[in-house]
Protein backbone atom coordinates (compact mmCIF):
# COMPACT_ATOMS: atom_id res chain seq x y z
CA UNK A 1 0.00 0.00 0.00
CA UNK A 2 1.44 3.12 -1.15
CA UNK A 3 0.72 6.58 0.92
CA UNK A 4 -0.02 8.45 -1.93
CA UNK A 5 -3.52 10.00 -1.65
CA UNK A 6 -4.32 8.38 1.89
CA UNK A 7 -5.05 10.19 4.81
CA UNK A 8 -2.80 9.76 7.66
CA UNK A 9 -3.76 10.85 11.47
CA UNK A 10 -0.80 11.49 13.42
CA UNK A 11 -0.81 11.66 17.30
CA UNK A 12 2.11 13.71 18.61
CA UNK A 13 2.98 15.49 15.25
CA UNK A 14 4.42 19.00 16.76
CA UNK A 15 8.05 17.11 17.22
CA UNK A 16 10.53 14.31 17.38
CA UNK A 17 9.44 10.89 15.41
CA UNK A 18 5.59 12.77 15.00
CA UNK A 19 6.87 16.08 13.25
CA UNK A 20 9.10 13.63 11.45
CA UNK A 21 6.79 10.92 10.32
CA UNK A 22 4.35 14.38 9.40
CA UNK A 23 7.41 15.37 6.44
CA UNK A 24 7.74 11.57 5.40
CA UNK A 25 4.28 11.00 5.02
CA UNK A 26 3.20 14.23 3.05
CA UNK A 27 6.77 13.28 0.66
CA UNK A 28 5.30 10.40 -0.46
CA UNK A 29 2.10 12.12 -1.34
CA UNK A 30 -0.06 12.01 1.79
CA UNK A 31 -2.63 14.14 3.07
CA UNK A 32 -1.87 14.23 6.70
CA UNK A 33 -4.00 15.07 10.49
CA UNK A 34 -1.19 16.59 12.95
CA UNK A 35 -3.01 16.09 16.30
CA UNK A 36 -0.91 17.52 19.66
CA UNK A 37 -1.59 20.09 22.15
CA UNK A 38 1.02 22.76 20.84
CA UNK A 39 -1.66 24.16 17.97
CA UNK A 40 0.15 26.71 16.94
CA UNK A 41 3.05 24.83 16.32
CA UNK A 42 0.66 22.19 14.33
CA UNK A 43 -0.52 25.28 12.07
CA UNK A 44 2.79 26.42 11.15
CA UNK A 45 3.96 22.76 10.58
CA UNK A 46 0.72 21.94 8.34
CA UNK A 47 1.52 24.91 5.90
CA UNK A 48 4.95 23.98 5.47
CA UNK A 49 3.85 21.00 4.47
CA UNK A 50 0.89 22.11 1.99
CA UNK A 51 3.54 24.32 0.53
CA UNK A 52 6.33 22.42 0.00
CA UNK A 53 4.52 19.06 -0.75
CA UNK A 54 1.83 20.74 -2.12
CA UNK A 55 -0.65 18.37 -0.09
CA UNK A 56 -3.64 18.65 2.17
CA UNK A 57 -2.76 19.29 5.96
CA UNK A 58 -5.04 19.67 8.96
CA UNK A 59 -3.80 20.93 12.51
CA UNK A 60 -6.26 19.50 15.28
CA UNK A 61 -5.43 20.24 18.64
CA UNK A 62 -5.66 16.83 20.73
CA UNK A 63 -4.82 15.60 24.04
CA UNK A 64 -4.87 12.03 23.80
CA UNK A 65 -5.71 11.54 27.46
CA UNK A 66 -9.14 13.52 26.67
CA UNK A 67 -11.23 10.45 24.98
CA UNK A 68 -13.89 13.05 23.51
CA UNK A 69 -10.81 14.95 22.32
CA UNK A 70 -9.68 11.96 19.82
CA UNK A 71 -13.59 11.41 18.94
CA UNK A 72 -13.36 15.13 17.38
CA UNK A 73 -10.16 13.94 15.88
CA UNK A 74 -11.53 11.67 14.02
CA UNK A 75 -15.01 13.14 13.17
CA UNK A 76 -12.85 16.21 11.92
CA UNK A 77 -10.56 14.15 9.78
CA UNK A 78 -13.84 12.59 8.25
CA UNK A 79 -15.47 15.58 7.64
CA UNK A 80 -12.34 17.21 6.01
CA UNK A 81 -11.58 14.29 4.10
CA UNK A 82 -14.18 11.68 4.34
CA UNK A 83 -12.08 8.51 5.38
CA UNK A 84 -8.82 7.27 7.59
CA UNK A 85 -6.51 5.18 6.05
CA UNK A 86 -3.59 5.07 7.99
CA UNK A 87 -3.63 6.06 12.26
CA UNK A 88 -0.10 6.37 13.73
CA UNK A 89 -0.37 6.38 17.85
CA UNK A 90 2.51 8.19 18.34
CA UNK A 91 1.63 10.74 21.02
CA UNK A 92 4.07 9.72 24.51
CA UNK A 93 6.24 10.65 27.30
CA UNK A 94 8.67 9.00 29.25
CA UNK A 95 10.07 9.20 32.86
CA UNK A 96 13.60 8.86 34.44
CA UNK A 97 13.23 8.19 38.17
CA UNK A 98 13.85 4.54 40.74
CA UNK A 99 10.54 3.79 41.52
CA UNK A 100 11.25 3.30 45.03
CA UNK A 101 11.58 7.37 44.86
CA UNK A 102 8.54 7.95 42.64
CA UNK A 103 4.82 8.90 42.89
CA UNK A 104 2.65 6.70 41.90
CA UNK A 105 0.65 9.54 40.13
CA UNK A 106 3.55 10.03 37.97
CA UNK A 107 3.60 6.25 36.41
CA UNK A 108 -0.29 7.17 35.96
CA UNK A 109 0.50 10.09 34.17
CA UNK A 110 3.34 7.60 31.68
CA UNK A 111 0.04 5.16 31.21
CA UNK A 112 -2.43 7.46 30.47
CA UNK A 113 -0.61 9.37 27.59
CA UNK A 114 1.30 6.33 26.24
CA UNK A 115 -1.63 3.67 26.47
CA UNK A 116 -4.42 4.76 27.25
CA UNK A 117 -4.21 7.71 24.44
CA UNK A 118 -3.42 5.17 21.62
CA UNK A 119 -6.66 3.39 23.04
CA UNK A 120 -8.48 6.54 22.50
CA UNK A 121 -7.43 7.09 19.12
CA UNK A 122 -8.16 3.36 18.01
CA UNK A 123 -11.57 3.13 19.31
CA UNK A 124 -12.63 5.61 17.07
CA UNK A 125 -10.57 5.29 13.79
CA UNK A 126 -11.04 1.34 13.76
CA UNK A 127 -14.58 1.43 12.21
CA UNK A 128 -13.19 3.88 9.72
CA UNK A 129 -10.31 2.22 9.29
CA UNK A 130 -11.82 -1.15 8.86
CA UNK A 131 -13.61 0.35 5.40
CA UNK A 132 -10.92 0.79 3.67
CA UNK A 133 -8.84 -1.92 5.07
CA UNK A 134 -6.06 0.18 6.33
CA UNK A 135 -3.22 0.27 8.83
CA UNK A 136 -3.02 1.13 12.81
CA UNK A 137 0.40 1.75 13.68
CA UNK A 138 1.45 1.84 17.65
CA UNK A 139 5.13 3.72 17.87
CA UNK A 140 6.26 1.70 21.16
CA UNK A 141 9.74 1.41 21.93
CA UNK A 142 12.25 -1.40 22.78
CA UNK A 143 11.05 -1.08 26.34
CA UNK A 144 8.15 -3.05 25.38
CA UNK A 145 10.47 -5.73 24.81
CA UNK A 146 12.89 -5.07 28.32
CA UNK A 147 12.15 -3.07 30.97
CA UNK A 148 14.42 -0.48 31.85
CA UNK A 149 15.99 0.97 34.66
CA UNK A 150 14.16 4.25 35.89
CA UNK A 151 11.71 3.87 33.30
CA UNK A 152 9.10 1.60 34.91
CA UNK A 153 6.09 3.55 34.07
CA UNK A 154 7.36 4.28 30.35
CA UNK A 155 8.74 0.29 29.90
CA UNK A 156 4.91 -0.94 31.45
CA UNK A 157 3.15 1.38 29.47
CA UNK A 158 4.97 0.00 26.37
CA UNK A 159 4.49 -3.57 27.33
CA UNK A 160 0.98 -2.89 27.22
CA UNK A 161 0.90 -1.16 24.22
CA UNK A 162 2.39 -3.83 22.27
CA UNK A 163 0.43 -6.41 24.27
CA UNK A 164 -3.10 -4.77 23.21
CA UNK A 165 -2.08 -4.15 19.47
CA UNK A 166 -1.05 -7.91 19.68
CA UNK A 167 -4.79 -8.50 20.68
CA UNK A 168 -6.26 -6.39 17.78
CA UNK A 169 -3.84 -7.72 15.39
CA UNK A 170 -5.83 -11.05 15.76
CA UNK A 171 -8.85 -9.59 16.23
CA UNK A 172 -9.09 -8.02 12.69
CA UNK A 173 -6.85 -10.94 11.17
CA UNK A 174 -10.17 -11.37 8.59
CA UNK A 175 -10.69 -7.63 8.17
CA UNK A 176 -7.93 -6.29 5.83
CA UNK A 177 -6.72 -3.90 8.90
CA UNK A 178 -2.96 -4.00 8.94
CA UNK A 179 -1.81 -3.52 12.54
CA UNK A 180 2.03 -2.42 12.96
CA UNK A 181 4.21 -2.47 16.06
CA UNK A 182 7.00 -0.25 15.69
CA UNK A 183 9.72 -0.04 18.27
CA UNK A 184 12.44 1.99 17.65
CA UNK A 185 15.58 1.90 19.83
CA UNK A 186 17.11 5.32 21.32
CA UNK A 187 16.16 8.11 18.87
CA UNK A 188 17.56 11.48 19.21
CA UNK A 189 14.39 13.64 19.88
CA UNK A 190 13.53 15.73 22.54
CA UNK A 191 11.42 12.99 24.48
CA UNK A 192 14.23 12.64 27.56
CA UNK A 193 13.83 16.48 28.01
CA UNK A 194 10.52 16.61 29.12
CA UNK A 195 10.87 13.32 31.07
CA UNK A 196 9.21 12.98 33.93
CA UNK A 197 11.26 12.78 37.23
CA UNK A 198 9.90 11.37 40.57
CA UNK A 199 8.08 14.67 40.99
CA UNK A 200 6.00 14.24 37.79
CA UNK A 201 8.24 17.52 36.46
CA UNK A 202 10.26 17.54 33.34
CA UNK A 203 13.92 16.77 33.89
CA UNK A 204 14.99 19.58 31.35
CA UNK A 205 17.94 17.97 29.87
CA UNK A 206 18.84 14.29 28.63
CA UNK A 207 21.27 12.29 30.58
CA UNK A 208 22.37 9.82 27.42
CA UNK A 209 24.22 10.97 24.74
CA UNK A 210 21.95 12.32 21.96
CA UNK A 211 24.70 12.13 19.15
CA UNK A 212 24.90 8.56 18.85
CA UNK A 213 21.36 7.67 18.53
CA UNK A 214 19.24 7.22 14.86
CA UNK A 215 17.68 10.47 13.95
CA UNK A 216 13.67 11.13 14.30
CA UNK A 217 14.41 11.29 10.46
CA UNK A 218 15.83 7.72 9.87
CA UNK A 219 13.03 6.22 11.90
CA UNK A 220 10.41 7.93 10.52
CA UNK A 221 11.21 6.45 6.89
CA UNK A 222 11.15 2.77 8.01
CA UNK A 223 8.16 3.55 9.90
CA UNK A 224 6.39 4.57 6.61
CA UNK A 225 8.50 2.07 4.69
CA UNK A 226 7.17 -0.55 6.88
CA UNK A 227 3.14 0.59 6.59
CA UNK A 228 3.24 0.35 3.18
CA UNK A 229 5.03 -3.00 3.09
CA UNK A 230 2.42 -3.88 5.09
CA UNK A 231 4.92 -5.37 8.36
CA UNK A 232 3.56 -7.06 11.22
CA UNK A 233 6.50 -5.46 13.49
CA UNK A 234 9.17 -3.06 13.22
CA UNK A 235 12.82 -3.72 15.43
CA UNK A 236 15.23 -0.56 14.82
CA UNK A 237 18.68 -0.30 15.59
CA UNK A 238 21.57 -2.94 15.78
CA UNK A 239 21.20 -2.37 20.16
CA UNK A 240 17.63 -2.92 19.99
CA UNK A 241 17.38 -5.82 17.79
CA UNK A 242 20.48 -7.75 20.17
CA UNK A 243 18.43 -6.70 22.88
CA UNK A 244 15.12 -8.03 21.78
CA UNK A 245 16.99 -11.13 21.32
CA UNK A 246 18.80 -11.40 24.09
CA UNK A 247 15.72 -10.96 26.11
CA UNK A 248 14.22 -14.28 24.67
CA UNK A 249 17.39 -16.40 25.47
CA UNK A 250 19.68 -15.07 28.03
CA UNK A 251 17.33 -12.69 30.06
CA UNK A 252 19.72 -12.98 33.20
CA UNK A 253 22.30 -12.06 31.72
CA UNK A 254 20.33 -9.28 29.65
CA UNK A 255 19.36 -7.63 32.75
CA UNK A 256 23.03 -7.26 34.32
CA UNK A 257 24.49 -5.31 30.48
CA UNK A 258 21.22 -3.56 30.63
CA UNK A 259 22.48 -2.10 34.94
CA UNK A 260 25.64 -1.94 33.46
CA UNK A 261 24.75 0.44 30.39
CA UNK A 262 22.86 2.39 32.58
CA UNK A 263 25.43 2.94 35.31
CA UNK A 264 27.21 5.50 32.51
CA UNK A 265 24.57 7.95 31.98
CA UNK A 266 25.18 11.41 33.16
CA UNK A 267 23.89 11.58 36.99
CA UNK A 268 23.18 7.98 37.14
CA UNK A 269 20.42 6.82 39.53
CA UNK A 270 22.34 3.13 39.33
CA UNK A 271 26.13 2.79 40.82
């Protein structure tokens, strides 16, 4: 399935892998939804897009957490376009704190944005989507696969995601819906800025080192790459696919490289 001509809804479109994924879609020919809460930056973004790509592009503002928010998102998308194609879940924050040390309101927060948002979104695409036997993409992560250190609310929340789009996978196996999991490894994007600490406030500044991970960019093209080949699940990055591989055979030992890596970020919460 090519994009050309579809209409794509993406959650979390005003940066990292979302602004991204907004470009790569509306290069190959896509009319594109950008749904976040930063509307103004969604407005700017959509007539970049329109210009340069000379495609249709619709700002909705949309917190995923709101479930009559994503309803509009979708009833506007169908009234601007008439269908859905293609729904990329996208929308997510993370958190960097021991969970000995954290609120539990904060790994609340992680679920409800991460999980329950793509939940939101589905629930009301899926009919749409279902007519014209489209795709539902969840952007999870490689914490789906291994939970990590001081992430326990982002790694759970990602478990779950890939757990429930497992479940809807076979669910519309006689449908035509295509149902991607796509779990890129550490992409440089501003997501570890506006982590979550124990407080539930952002950290500010990341603690790994930016410069050596794949670009938002990269990522973004074998997301789309991968919805139009029509792929059941999408690994990135030489660490993530050892790791997701290493988690099915040698877990134990998994689980003392993964302290170890994480011993080396900047103010370390491991020693």
């Amino acid at each position: 399935m090519k994009l050309n001509d579809k209409v794509v809804i993406i959650t979390g479109a005003s940066s990292g892998i979302g602004k991204s994924l907004a470009y790569e879609c509306a290069k190959r020919g896509a009319n594109v939804v950008l749904a976040a809460r930063q509307f103004v930056t969604l407005c700017q973004l959509t007539e970049k897009l329109q210009q340069e790509y000379k495609i249709k592009a619709l700002a909705i503002q949309c917190d995923v957490t709101n479930e009559e928010d994503c309803k509009q998102l979708v009833k506007q998308t169908l009234t601007t376009f008439g269908k859905v194609d293609v729904l990329i879940n996208n929308a997510g924050i993370t958190m960097r704190a021991l969970f000995q040390d954290t609120k539990v309101d904060v790994l609340k927060q992680v679920m409800d944005v991460n999980f329950w948002g793509m939940v939101n979104c589905i629930k009301y695409a899926l009919p749409e989507i279902i007519k014209t036997k489209g795709s539902i993409v969840g952007v999870s992560s490689i914490a789906g696969y291994k939970g990590l250190p001081g992430r326990s609310g982002y790694s759970a929340s990602k478990f779950a995601m890939n757990g429930f789009l497992d479940s809807l996978r076979i669910e519309n196996l006689k449908t035509g819906v295509h149902v991607l999991t796509a779990c890129p490894g550490f992409t440089a994007s501003n997501i570890r800025n506006s982590a979550l600490n124990k407080d539930g406030k952002q950290q500010g500044e990341s603690t790994l080192e930016e410069q050596k991970m794949m670009s938002s960019d990269e990522v973004a093209k074998h997301i789309a790459d991968a919805v139009e080949n029509r792929s059941r699940a999408l690994t990135l990055t030489g660490q993530g696919k050892l790791t997701v591989a290493l988690s099915k055979f040698v877990p134990a030992f998994l689980d003392k490289m993964v302290y170890k890596h994480f011993t080396k970020e900047r103010d370390p919460l491991l020693h």
